[in-house]
N, C-alpha and C. Protein backbone atom coordinates (compact mmCIF):
# COMPACT_ATOMS: atom_id res chain seq x y z
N UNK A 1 -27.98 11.65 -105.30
CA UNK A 1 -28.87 12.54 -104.56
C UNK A 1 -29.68 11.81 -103.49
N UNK A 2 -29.92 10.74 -104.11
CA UNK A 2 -30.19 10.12 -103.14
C UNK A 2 -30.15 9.48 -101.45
N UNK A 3 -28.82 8.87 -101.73
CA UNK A 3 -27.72 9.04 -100.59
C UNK A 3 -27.77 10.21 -99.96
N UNK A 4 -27.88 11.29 -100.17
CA UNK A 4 -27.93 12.56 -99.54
C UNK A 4 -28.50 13.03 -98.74
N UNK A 5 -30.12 12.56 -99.04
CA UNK A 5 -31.30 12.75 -98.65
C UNK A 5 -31.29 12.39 -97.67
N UNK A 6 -30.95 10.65 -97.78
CA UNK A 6 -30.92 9.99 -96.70
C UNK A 6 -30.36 9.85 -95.38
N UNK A 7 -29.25 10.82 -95.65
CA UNK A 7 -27.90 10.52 -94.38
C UNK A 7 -28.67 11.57 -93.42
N UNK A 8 -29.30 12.69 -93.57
CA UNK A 8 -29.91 13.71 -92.31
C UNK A 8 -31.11 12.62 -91.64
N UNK A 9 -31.55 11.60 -92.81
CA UNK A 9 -33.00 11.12 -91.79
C UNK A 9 -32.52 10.31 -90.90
N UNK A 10 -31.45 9.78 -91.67
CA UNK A 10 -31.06 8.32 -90.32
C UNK A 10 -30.18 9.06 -89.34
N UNK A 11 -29.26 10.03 -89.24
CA UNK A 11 -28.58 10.69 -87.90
C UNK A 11 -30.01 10.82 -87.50
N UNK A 12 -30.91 11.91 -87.54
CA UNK A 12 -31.97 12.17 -86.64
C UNK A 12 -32.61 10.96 -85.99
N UNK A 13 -32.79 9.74 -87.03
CA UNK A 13 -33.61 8.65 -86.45
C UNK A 13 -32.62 8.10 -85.44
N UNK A 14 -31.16 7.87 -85.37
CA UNK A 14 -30.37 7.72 -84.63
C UNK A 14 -29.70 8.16 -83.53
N UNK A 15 -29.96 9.75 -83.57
CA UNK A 15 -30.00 10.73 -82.08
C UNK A 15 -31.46 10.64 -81.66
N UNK A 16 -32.24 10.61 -81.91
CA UNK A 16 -33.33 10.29 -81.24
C UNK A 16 -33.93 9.29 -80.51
N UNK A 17 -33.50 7.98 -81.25
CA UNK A 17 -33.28 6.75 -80.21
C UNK A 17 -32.13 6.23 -79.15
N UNK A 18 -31.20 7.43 -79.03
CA UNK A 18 -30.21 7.31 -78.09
C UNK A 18 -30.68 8.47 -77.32
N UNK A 19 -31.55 9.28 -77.85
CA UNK A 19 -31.65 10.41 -76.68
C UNK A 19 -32.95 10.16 -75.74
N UNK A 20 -33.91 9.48 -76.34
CA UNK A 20 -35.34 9.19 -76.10
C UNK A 20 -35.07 7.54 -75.58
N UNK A 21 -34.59 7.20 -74.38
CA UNK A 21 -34.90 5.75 -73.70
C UNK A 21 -36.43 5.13 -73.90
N UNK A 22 -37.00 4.62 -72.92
CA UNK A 22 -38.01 3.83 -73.28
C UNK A 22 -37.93 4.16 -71.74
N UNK A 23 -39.05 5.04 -71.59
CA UNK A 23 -39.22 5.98 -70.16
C UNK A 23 -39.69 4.57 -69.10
N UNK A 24 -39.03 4.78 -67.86
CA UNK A 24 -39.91 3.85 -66.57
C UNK A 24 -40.83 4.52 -66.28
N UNK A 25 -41.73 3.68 -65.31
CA UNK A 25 -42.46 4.09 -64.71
C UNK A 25 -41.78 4.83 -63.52
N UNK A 26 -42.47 6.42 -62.83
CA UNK A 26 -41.79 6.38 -61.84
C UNK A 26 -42.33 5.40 -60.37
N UNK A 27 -41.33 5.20 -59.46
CA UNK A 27 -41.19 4.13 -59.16
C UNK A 27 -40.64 4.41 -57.22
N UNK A 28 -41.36 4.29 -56.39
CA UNK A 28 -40.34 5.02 -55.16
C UNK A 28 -39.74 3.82 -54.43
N UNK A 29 -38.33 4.27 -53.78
CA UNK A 29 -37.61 3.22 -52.98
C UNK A 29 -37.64 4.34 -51.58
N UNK A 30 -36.75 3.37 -50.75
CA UNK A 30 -36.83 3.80 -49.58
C UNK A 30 -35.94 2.93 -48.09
N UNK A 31 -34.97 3.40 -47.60
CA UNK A 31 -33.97 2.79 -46.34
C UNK A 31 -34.15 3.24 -45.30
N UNK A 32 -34.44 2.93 -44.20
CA UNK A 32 -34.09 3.40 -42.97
C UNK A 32 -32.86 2.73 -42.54
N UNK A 33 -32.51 3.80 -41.99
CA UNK A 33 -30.88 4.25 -41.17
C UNK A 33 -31.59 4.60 -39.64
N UNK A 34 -30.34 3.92 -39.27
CA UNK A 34 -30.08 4.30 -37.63
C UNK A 34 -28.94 4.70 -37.11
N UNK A 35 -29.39 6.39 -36.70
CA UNK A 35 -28.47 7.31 -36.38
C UNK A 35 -27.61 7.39 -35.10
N UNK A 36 -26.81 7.64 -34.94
CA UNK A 36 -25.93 7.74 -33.54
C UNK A 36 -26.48 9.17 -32.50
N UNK A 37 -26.71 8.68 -31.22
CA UNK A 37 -27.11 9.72 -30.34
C UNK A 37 -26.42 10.99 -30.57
N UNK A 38 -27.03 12.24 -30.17
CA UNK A 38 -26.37 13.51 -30.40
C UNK A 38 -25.13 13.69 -31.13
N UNK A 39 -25.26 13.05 -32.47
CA UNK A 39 -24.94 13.72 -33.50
C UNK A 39 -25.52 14.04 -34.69
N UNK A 40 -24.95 14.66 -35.71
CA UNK A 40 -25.93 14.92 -37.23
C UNK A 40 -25.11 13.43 -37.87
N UNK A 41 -26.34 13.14 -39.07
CA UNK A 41 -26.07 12.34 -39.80
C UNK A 41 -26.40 12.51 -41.12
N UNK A 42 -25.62 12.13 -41.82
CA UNK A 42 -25.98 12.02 -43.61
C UNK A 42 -26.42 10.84 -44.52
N UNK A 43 -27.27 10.96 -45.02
CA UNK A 43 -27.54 9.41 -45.63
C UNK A 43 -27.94 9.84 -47.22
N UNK A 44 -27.67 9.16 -47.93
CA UNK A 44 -27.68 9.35 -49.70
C UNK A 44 -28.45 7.86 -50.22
N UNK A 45 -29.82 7.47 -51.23
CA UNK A 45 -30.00 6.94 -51.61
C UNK A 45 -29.78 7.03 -53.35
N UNK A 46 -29.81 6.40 -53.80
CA UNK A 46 -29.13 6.39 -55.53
C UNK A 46 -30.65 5.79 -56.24
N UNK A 47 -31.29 6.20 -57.45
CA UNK A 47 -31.92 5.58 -58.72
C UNK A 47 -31.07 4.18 -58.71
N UNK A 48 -31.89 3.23 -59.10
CA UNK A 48 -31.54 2.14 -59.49
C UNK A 48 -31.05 2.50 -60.82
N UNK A 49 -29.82 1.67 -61.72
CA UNK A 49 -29.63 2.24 -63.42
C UNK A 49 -29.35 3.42 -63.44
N UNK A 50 -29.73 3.93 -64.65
CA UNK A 50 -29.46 5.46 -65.33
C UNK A 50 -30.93 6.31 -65.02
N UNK A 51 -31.42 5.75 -63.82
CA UNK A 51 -33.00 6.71 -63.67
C UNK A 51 -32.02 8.12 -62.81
N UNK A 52 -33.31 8.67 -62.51
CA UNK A 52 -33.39 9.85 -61.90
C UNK A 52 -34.26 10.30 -60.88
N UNK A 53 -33.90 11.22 -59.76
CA UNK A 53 -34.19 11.56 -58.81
C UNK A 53 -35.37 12.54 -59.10
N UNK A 54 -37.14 12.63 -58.67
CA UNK A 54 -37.99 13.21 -59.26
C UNK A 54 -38.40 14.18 -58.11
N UNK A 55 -38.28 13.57 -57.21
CA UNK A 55 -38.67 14.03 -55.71
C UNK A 55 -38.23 13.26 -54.54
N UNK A 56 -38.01 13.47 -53.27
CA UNK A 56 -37.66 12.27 -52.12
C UNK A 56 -37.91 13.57 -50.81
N UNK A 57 -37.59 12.95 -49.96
CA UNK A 57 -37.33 13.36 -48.64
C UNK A 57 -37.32 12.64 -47.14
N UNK A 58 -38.05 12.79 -45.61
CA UNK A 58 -37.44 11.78 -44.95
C UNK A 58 -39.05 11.93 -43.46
N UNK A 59 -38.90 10.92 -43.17
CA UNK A 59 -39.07 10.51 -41.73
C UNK A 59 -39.02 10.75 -40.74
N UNK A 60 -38.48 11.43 -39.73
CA UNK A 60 -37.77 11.16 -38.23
C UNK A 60 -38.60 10.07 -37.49
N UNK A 61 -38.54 9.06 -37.06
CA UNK A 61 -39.57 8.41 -36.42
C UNK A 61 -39.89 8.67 -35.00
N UNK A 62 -38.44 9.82 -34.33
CA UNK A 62 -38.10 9.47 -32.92
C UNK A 62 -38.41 10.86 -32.54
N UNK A 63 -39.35 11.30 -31.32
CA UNK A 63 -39.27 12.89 -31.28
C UNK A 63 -37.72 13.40 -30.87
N UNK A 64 -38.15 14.74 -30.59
CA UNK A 64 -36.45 15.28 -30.70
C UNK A 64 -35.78 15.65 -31.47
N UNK A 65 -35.74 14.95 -32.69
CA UNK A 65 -34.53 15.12 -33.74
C UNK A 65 -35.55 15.77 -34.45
N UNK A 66 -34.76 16.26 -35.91
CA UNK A 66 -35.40 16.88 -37.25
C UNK A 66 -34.31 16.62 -38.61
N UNK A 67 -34.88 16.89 -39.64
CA UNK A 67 -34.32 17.11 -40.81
C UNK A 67 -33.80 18.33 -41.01
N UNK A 68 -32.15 18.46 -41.22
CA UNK A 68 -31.89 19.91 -41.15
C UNK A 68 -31.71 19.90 -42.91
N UNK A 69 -31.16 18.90 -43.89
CA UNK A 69 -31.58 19.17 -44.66
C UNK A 69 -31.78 18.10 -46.00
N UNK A 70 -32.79 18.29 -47.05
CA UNK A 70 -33.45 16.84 -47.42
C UNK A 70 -33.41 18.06 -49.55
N UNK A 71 -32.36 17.13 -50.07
CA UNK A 71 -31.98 17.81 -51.35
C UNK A 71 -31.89 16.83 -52.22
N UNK A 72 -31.98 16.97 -53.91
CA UNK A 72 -31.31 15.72 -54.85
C UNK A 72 -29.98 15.87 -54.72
N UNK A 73 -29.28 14.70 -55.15
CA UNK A 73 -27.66 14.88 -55.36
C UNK A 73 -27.78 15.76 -56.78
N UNK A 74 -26.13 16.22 -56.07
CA UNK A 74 -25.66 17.23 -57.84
C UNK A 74 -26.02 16.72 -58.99
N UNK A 75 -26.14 15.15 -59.15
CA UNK A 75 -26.56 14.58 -60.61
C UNK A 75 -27.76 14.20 -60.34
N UNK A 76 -28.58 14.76 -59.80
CA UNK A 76 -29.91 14.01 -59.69
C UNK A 76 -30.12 12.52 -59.99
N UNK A 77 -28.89 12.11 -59.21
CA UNK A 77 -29.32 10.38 -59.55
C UNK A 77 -29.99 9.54 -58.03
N UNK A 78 -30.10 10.53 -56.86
CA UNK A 78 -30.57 10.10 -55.90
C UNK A 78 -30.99 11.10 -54.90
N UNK A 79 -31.36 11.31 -53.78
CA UNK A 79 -31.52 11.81 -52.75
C UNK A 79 -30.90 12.03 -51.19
N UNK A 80 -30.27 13.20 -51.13
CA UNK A 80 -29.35 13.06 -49.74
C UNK A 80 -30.34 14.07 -48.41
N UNK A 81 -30.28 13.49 -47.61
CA UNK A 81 -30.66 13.83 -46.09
C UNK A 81 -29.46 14.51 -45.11
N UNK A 82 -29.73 15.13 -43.97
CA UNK A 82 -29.35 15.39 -42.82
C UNK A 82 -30.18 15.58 -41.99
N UNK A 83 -29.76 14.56 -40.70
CA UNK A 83 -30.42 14.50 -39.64
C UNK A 83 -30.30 15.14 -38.51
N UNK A 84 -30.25 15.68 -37.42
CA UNK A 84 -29.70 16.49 -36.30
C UNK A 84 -30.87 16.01 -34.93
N UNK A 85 -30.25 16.00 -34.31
CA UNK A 85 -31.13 16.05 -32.56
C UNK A 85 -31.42 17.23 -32.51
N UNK A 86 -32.17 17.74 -31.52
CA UNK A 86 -32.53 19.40 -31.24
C UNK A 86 -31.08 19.04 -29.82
N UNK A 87 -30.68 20.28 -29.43
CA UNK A 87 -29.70 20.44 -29.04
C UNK A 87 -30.50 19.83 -27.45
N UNK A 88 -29.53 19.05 -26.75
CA UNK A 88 -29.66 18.30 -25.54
C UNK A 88 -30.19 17.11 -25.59
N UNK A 89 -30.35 16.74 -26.79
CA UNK A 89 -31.53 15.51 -26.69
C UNK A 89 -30.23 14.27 -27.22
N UNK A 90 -29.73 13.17 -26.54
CA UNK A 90 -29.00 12.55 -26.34
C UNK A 90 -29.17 11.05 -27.06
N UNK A 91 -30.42 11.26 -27.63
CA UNK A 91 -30.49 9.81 -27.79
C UNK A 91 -30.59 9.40 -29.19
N UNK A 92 -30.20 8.06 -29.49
CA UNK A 92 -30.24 7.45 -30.89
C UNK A 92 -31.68 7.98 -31.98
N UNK A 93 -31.45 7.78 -32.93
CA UNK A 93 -32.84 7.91 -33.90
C UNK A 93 -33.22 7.16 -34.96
N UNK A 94 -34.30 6.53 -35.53
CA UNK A 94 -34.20 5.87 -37.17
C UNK A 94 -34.48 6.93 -37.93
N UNK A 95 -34.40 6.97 -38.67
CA UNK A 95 -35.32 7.89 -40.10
C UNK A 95 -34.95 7.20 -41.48
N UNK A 96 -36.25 7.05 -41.80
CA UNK A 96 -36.70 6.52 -43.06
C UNK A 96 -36.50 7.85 -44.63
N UNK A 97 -35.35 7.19 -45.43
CA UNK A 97 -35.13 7.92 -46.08
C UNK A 97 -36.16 7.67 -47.90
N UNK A 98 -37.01 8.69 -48.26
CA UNK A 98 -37.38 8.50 -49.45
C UNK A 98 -37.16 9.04 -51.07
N UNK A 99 -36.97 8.65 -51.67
CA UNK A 99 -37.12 9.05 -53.46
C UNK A 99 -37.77 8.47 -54.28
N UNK A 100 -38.37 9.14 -54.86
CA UNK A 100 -39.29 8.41 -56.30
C UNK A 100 -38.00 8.46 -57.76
N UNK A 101 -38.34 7.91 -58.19
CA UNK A 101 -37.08 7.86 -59.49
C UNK A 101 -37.92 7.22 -60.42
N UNK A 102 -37.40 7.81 -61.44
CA UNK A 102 -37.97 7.27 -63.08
C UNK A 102 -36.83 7.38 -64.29
């Protein structure tokens, strides 16, 4: 009976320390990219490890351009951007891409 007792406590103590990591701090990174004149661009940053994407978004440093659009990836393991010129505006751009991850 004994044995019995025991086998539900240790699975639980054992899904629980595989399900429950040993949380990070969250933590933000950050790249700037330099875009090609009058076109759109895409840029994707990744969690360092098995973290996760909590929040992010972006920069333009250069007038003219904008963010057309600033989302997590499908696995929330990072953050993807799109950049665009406003239509006529010909010239190169940086933008600084951000995510916090934990």
């Amino acid at each position: 009976m004994r044995t019995a007792a025991l086998l539900p406590a240790l699975v639980a103590a054992l899904l629980f320390s595989a399900v429950a990591p040993v949380t990070a701090a969250p933590h933000g990174i950050s790249r700037t990219y330099h875009d090609p004149a009058g076109k759109a661009a895409t840029h994707t940053l990744l969690c360092p490890g098995r973290e996760h994407a909590h929040s992010g978004g972006a920069q333009v440093h250069d007038p003219h351009n904008f963010v057309s659009t600033s989302q997590p990836t499908d696995d929330r393991r990072g953050w993807t951007i799109t950049t665009e010129p406003i239509p006529g505006n010909n010239r190169a751009r940086k933008v600084t891409l951000y995510v916090l991850c934990a």
